[in-house]
Structure formats: structure tokens, C-alpha cells
N, C-alpha and C. Protein backbone atom coordinates (compact mmCIF):
# COMPACT_ATOMS: atom_id res chain seq x y z
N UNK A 1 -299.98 -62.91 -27.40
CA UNK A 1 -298.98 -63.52 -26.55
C UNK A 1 -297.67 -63.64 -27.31
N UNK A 2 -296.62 -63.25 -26.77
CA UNK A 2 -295.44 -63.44 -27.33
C UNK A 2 -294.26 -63.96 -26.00
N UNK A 3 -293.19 -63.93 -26.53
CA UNK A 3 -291.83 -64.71 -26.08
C UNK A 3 -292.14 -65.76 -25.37
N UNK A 4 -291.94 -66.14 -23.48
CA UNK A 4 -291.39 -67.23 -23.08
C UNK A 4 -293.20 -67.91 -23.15
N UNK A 5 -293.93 -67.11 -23.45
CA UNK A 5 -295.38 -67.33 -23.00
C UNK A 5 -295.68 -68.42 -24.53
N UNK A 6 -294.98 -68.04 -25.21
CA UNK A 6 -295.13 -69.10 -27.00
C UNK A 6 -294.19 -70.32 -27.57
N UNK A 7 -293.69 -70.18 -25.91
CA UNK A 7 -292.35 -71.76 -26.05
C UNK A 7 -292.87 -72.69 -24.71
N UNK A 8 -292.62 -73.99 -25.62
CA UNK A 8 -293.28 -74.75 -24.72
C UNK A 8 -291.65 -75.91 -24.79
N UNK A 9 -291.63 -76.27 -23.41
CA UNK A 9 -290.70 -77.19 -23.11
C UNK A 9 -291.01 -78.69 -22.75
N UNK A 10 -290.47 -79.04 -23.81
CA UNK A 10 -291.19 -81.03 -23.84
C UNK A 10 -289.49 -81.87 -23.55
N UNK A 11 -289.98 -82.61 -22.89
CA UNK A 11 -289.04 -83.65 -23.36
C UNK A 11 -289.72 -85.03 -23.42
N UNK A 12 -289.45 -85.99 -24.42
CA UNK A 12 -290.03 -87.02 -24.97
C UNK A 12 -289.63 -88.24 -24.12
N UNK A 13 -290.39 -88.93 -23.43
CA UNK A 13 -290.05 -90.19 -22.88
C UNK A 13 -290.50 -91.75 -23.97
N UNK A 14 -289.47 -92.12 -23.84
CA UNK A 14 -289.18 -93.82 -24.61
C UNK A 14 -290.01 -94.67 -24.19
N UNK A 15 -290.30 -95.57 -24.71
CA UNK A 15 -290.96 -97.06 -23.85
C UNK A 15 -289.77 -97.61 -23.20
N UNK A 16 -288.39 -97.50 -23.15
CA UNK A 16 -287.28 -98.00 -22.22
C UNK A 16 -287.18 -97.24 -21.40
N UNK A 17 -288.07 -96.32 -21.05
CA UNK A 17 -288.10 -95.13 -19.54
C UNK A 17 -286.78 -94.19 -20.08
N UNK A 18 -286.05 -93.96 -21.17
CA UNK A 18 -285.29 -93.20 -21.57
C UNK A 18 -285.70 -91.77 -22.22
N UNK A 19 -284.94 -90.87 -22.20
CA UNK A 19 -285.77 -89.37 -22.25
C UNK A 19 -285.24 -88.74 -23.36
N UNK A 20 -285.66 -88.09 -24.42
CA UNK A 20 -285.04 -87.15 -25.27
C UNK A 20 -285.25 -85.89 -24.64
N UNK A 21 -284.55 -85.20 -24.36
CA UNK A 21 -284.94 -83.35 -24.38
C UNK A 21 -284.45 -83.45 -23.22
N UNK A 22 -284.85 -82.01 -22.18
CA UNK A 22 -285.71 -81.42 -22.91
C UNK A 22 -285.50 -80.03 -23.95
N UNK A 23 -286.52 -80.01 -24.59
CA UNK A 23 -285.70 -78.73 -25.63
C UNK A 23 -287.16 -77.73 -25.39
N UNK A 24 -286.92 -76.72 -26.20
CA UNK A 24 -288.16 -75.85 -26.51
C UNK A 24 -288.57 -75.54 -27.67
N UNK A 25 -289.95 -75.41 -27.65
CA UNK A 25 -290.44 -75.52 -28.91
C UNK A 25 -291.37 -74.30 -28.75
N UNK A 26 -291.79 -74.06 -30.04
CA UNK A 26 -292.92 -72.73 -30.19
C UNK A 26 -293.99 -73.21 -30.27
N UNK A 27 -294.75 -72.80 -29.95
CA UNK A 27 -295.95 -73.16 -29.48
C UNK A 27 -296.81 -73.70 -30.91
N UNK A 28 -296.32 -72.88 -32.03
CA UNK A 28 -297.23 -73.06 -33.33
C UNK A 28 -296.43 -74.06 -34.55
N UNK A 29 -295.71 -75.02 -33.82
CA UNK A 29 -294.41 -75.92 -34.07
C UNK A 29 -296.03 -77.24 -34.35
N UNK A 30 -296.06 -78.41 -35.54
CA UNK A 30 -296.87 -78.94 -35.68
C UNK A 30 -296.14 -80.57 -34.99
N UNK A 31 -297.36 -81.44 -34.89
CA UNK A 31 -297.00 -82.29 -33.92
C UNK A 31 -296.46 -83.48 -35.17
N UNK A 32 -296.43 -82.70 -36.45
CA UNK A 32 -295.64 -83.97 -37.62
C UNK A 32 -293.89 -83.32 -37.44
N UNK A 33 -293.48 -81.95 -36.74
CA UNK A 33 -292.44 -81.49 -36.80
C UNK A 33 -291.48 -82.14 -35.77
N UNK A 34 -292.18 -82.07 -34.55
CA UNK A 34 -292.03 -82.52 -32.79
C UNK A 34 -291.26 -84.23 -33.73
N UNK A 35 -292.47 -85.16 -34.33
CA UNK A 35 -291.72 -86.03 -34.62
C UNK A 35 -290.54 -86.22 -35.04
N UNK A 36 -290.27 -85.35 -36.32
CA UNK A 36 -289.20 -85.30 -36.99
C UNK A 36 -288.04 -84.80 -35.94
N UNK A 37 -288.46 -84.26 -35.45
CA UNK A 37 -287.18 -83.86 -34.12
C UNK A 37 -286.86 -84.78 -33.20
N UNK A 38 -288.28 -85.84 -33.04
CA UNK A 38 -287.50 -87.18 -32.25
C UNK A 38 -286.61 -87.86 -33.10
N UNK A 39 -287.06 -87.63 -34.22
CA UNK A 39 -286.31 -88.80 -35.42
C UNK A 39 -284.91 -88.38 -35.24
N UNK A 40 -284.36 -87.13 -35.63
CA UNK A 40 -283.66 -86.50 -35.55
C UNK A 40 -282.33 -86.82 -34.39
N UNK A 41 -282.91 -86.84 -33.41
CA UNK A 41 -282.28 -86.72 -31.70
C UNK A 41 -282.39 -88.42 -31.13
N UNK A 42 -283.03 -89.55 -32.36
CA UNK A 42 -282.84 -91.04 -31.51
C UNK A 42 -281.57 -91.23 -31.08
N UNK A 43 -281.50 -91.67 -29.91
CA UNK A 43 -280.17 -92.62 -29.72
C UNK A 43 -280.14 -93.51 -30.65
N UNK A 44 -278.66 -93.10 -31.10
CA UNK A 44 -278.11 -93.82 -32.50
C UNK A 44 -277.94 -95.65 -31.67
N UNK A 45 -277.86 -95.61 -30.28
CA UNK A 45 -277.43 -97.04 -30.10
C UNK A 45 -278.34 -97.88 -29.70
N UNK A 46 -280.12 -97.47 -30.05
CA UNK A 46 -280.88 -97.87 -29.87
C UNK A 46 -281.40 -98.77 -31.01
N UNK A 47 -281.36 -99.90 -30.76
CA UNK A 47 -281.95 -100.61 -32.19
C UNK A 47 -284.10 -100.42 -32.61
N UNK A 48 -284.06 -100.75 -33.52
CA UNK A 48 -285.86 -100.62 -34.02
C UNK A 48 -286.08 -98.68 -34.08
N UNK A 49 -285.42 -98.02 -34.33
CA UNK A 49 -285.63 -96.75 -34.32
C UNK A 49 -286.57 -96.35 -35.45
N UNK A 50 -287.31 -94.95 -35.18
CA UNK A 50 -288.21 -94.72 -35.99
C UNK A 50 -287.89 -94.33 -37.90
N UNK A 51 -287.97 -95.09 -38.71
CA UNK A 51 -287.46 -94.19 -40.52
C UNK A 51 -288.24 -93.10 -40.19
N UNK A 52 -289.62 -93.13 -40.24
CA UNK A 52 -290.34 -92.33 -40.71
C UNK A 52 -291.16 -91.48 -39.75
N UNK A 53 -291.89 -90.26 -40.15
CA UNK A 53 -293.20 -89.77 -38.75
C UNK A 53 -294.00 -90.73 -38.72
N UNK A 54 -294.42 -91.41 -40.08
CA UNK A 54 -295.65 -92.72 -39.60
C UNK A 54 -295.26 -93.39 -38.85
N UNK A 55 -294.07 -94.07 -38.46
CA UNK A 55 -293.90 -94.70 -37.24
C UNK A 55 -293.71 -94.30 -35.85
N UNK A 56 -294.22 -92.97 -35.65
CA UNK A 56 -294.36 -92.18 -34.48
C UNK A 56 -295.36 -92.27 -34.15
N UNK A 57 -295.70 -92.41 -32.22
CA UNK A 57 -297.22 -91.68 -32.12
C UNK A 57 -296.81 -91.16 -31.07
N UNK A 58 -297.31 -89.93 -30.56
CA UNK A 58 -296.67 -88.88 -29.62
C UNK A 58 -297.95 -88.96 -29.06
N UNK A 59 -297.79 -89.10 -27.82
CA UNK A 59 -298.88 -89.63 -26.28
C UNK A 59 -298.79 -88.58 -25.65
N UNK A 60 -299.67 -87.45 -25.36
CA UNK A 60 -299.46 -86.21 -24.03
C UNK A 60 -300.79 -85.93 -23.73
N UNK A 61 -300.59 -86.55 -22.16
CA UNK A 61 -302.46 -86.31 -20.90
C UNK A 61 -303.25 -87.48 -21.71
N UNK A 62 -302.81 -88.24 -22.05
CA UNK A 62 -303.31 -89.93 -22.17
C UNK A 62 -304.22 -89.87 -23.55
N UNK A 63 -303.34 -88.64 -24.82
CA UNK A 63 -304.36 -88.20 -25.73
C UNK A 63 -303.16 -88.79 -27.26
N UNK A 64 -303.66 -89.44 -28.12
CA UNK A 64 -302.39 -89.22 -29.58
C UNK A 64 -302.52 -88.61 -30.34
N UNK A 65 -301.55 -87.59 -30.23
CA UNK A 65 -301.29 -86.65 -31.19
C UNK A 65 -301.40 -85.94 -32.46
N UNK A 66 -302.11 -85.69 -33.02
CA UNK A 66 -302.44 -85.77 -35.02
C UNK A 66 -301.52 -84.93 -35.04
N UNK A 67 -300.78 -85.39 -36.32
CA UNK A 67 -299.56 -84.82 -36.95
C UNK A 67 -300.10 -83.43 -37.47
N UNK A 68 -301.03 -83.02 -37.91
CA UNK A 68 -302.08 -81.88 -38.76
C UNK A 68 -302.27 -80.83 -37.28
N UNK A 69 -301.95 -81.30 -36.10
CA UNK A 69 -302.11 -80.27 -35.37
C UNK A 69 -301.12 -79.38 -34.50
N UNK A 70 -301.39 -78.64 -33.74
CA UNK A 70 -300.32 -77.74 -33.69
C UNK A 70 -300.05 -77.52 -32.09
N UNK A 71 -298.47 -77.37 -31.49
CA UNK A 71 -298.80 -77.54 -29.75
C UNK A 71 -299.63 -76.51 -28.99
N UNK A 72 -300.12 -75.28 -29.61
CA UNK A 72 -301.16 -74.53 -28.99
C UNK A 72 -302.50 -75.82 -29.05
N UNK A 73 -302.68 -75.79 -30.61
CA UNK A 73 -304.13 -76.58 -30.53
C UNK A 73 -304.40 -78.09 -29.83
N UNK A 74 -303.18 -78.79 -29.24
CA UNK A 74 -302.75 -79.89 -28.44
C UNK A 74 -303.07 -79.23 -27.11
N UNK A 75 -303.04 -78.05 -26.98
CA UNK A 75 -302.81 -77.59 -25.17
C UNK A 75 -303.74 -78.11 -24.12
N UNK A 76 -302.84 -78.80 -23.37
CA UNK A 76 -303.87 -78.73 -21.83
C UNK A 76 -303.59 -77.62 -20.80
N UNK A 77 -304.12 -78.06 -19.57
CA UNK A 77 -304.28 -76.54 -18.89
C UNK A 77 -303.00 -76.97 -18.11
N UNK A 78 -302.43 -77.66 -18.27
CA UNK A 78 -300.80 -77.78 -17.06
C UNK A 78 -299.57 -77.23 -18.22
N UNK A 79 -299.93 -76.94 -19.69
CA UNK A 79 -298.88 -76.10 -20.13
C UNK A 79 -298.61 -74.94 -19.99
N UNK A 80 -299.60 -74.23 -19.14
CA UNK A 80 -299.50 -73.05 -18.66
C UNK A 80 -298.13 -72.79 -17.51
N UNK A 81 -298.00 -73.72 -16.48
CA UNK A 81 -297.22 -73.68 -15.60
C UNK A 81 -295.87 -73.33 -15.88
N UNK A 82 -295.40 -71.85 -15.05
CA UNK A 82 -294.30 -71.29 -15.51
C UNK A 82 -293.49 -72.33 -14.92
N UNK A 83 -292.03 -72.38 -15.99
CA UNK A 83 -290.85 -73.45 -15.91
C UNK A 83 -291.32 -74.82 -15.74
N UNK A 84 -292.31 -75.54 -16.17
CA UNK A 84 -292.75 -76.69 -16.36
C UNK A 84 -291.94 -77.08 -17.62
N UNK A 85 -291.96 -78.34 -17.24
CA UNK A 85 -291.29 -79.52 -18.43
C UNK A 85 -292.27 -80.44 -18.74
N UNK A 86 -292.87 -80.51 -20.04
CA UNK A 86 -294.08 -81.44 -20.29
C UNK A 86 -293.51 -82.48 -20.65
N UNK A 87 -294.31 -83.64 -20.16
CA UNK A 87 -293.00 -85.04 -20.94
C UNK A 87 -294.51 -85.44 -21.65
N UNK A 88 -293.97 -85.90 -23.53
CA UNK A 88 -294.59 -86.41 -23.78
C UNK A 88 -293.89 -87.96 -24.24
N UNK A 89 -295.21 -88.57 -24.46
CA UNK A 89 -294.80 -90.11 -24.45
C UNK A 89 -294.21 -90.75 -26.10
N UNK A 90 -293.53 -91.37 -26.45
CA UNK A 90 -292.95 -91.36 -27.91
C UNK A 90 -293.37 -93.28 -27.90
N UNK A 91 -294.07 -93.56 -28.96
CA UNK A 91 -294.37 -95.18 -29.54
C UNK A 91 -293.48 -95.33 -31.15
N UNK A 92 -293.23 -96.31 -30.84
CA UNK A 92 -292.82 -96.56 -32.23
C UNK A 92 -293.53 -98.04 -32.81
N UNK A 93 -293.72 -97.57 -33.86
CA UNK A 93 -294.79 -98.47 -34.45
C UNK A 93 -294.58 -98.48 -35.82
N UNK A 94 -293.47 -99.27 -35.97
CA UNK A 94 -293.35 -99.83 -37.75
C UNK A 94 -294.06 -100.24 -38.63
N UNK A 95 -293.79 -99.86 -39.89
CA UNK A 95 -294.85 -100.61 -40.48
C UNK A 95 -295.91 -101.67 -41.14
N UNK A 96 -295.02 -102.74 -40.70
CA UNK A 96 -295.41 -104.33 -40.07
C UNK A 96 -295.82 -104.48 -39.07
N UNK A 97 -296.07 -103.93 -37.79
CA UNK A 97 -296.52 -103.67 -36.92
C UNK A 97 -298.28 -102.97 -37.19
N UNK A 98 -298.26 -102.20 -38.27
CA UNK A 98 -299.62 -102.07 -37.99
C UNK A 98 -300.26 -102.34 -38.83
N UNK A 99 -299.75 -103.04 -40.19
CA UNK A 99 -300.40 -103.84 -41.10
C UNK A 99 -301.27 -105.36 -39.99
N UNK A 100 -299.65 -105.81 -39.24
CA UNK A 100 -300.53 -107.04 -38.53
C UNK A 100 -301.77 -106.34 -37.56
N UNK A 101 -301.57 -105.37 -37.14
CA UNK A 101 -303.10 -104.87 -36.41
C UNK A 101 -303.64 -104.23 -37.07
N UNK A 102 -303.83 -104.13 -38.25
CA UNK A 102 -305.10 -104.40 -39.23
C UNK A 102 -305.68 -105.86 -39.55
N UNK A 103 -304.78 -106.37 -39.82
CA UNK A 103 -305.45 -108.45 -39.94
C UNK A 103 -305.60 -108.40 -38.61
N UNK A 104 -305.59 -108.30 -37.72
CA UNK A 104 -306.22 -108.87 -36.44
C UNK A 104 -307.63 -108.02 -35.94
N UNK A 105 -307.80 -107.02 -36.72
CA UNK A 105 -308.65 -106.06 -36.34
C UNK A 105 -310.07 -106.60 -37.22
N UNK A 106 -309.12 -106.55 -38.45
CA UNK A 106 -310.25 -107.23 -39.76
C UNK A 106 -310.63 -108.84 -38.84
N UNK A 107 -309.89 -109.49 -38.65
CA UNK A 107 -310.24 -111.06 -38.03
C UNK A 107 -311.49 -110.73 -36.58
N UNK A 108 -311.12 -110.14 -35.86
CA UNK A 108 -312.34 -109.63 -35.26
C UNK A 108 -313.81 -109.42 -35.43
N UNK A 109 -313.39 -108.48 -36.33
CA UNK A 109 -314.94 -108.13 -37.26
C UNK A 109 -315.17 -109.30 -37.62
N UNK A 110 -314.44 -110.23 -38.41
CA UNK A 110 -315.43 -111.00 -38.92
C UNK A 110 -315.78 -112.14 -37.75
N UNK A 111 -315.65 -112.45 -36.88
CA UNK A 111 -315.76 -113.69 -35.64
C UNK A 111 -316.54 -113.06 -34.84
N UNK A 112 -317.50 -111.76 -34.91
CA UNK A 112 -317.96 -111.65 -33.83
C UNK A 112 -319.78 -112.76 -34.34
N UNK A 113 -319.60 -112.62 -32.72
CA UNK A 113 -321.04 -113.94 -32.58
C UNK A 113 -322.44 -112.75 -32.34
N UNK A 114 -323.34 -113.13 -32.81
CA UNK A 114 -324.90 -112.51 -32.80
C UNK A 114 -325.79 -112.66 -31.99
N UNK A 115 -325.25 -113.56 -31.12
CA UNK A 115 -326.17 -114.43 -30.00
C UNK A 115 -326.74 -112.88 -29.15
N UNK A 116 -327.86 -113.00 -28.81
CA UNK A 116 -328.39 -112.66 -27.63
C UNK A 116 -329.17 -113.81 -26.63
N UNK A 117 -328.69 -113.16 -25.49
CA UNK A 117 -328.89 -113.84 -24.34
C UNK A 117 -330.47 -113.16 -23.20
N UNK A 118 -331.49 -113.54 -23.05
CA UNK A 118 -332.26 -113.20 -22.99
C UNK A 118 -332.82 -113.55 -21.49
């Protein structure tokens, strides 16, 4: 497969319902790159913006993204659709943000109760 059949067109939706893109990408473009291109393209007048890819998580067909993979090996069957625009979903998640959902995760584990109810 080659040309329009190896570009895939995303544009990234915000948690403020705001949109980056859309742009095109090659299909064998990795999903740690896609980040760096949101990083890249934030609205500068948006406060809490992402430093880093760790504070990215890229959401597409209700799935998150591993940075190690690639938008062929991400594919669902609606990227096929000629002149489709895929929107994927963009989180930002600092890194105080997921230290505290680790202590709350760890606090869990330890409070769970043993009881059976019979």
C-alpha cells in the first residue's frame, strides 16, 4: 500500500471540546510522535499544557494509546473510510496528578475488607 492509502487524518480533541488539526499523518508515524505534535501545536493561551509525552494519553474507539505503537498497529476498521477525519481524544495528566493516583490506588489495596457474606 502506498500514497493517500498510508496517510491517516486525525485531528485531536481537548477535554475543553477544543480541536487541534486536522493534519495528516503516515500511517507508520508512532503514537509517542502524534504526542509530540500535540505538544508542539497546544494553544499557547491555554493554561496546564502538556511539558512532556508522559503527560499525554491519546484516547481513539474508547482504547489508550501506547507510545511504542504505531497508527497502522492502532488501526480500527473506520480508518479505512475514504476522506474520513479520525478525532482522537488528548488527556493531560501531569505529573502530580498521577503520583496522587498511585497513593490512592496503593490506599485501596490496603482497605480492602475479607468479609464473605454467605
Amino acid at each position: 500500500m502506498s500514497g493517500l492509502h498510508d496517510q491517516i487524518e486525525i485531528k485531536f480533541r481537548l477535554t475543553d471540546g477544543s480541536d487541534i488539526g486536522p493534519k495528516s499523518y503516515p500511517a507508520v508515524t508512532s503514537v509517542a510522535t502524534l504526542k509530540e505534535s500535540v505538544i508542539a501545536q497546544w494553544p499557547k493561551e491555554k493554561e496546564n499544557g502538556p511539558k512532556t509525552v508522559k503527560d499525554l494519553k491519546i484516547i481513539s474507539a474508547g482504547k489508550i494509546l501506547e507510545n511504542n505503537r504505531t497508527l497502522r498497529e492502532c488501526k480500527s476498521p473506520i480508518y479505512g473510510l475514504p476522506g474520513g477525519v479520525i478525532t482522537m481524544h488528548v488527556i493531560v495528566q501531569h505529573r502530580s496528578d498521577r503520583i496522587s493516583e498511585k497513593k490512592v490506588s496503593d490506599l485501596e489495596k490496603q482497605n480492602k475488607c475479607g468479609c464473605v457474606i454467605l
